[in-house]
C-alpha atoms as a PDB file:
ATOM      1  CA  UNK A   1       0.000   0.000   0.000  1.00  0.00           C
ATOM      2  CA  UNK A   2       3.274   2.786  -0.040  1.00  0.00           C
ATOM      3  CA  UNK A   3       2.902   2.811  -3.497  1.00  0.00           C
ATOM      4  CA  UNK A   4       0.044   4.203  -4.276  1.00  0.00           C
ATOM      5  CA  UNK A   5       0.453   6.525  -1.717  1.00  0.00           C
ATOM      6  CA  UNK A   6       3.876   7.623  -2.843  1.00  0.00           C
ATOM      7  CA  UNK A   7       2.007   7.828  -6.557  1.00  0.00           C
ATOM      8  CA  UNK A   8      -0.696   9.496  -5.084  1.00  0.00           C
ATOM      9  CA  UNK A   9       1.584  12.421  -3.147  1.00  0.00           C
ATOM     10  CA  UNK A  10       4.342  12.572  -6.261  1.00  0.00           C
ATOM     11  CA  UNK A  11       0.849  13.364  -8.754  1.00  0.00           C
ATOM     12  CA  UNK A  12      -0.686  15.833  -6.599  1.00  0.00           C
ATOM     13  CA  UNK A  13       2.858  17.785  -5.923  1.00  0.00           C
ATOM     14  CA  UNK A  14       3.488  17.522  -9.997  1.00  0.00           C
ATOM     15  CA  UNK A  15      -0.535  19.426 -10.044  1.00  0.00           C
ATOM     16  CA  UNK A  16       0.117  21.482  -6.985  1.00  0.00           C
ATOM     17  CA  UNK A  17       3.789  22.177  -9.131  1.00  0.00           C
ATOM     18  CA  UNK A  18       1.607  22.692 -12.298  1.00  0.00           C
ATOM     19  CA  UNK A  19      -0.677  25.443 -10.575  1.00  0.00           C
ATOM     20  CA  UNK A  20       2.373  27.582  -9.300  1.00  0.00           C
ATOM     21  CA  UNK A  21       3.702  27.295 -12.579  1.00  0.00           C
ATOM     22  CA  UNK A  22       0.747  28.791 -14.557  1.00  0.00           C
ATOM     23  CA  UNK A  23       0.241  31.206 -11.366  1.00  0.00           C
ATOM     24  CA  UNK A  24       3.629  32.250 -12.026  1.00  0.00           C
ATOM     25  CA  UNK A  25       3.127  32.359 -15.745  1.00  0.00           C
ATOM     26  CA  UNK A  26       0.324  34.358 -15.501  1.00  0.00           C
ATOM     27  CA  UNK A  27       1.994  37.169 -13.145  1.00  0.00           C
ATOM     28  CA  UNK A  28       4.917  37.237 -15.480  1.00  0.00           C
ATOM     29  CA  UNK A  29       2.351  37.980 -17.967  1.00  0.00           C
ATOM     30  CA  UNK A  30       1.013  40.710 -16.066  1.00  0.00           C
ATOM     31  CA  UNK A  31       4.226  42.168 -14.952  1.00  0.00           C
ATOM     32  CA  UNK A  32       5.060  41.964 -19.128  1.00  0.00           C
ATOM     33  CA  UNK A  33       2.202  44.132 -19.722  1.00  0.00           C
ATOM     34  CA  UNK A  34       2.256  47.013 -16.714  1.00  0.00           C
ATOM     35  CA  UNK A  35       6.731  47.008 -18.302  1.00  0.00           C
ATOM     36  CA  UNK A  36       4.965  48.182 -21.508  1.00  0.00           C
ATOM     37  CA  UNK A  37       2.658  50.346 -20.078  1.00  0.00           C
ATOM     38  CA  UNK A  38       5.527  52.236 -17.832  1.00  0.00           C
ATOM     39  CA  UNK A  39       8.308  52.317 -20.860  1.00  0.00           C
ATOM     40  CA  UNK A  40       5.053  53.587 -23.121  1.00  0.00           C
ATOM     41  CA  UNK A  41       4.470  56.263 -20.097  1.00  0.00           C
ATOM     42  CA  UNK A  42       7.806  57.346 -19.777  1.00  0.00           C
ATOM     43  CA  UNK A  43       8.242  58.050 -23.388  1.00  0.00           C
ATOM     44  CA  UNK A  44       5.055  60.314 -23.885  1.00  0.00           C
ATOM     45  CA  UNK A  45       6.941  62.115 -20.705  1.00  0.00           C
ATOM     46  CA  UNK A  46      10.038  62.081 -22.642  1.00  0.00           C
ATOM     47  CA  UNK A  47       8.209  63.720 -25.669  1.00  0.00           C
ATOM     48  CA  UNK A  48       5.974  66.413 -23.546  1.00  0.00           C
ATOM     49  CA  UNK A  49       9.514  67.332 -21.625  1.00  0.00           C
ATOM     50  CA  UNK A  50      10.787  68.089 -24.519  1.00  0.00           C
ATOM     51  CA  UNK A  51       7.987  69.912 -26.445  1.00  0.00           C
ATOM     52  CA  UNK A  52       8.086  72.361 -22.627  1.00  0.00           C
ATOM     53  CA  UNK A  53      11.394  72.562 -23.546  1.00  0.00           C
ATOM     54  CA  UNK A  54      11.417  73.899 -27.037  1.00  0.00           C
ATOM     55  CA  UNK A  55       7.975  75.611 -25.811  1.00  0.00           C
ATOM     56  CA  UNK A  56       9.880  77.948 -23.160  1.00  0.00           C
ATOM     57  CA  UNK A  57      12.594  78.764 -25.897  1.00  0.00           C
ATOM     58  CA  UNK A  58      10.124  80.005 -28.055  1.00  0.00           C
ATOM     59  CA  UNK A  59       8.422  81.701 -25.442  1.00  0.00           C
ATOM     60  CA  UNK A  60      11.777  83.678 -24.356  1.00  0.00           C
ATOM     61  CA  UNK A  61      12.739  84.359 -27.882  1.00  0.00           C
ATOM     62  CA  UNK A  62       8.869  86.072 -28.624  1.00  0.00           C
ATOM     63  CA  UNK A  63       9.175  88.182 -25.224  1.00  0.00           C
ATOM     64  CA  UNK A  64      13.260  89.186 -26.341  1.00  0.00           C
ATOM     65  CA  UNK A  65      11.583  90.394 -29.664  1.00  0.00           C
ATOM     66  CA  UNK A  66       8.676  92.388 -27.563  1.00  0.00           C
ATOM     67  CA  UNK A  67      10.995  93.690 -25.815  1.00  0.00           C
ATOM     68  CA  UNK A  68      13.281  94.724 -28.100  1.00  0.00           C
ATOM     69  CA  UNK A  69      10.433  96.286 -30.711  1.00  0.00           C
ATOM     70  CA  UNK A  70       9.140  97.910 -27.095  1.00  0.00           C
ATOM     71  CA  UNK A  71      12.450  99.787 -26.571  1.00  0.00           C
ATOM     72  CA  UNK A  72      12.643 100.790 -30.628  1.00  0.00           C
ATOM     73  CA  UNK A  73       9.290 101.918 -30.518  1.00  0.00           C
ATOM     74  CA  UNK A  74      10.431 104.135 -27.261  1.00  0.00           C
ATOM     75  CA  UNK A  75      12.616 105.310 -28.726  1.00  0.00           C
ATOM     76  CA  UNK A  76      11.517 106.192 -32.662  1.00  0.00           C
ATOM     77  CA  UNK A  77       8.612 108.245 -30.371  1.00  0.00           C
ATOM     78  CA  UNK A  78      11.210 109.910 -28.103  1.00  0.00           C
ATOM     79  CA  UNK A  79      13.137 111.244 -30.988  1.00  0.00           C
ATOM     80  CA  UNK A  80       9.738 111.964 -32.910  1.00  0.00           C
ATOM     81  CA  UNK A  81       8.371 113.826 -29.745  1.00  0.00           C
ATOM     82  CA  UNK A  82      12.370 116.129 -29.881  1.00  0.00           C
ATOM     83  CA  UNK A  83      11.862 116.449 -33.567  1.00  0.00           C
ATOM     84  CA  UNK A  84       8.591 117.859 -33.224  1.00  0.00           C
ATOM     85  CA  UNK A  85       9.098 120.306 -30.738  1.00  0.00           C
ATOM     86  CA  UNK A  86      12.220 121.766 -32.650  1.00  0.00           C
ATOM     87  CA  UNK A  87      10.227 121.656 -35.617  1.00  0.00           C
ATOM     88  CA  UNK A  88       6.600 123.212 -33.875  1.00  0.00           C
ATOM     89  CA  UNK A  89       9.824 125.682 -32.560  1.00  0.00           C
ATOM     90  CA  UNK A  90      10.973 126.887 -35.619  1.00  0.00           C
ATOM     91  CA  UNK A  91       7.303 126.994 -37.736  1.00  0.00           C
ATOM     92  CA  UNK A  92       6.212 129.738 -34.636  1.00  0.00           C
ATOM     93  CA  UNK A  93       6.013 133.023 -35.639  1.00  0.00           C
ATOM     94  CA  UNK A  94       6.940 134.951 -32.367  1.00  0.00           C
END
């Protein structure tokens, strides 16, 4: 009667061995999956870090070029303004 029991325990370890197998299987599987998932993540993060980048560029180039059409302008009126006074001056009849 040992045999069969030996049988009996070596079949339900090779099941009970089976089971962890596919359990393990399965959570390599699922491990597979949330890897793709985190690389997929971590690229669009890539891509956005590097459209803020090229965004905050552009954005300090645009307010350099404000600024520096803001100072010509102040200045193309300041001289205007001089010019007109000298020229307002010397059209007077006094």
């Amino acid at each position: 009667m040992d045999a069969p029991n030996s049988t009996t325990l070596i079949l339900d370890l090779r099941d009970r061995m089976a089971r962890i197998e596919t359990k393990l299987d399965a959570h390599h599987d699922a491990h597979t999956v949330i890897d793709r998932r985190l690389d997929k993540i971590e690229a669009e993060v890539a891509s956005l870090d590097d459209r803020i980048t090229s965004n905050r560029s552009d954005i300090d180039a645009g307010k350099a070029k404000v600024a520096t059409l803001g100072a010509v302008g102040g200045g193309v009126i300041a001289v205007a303004t001089m010019l007109g006074d000298h020229l307002w001056s010397l059209f007077r009849i006094n």
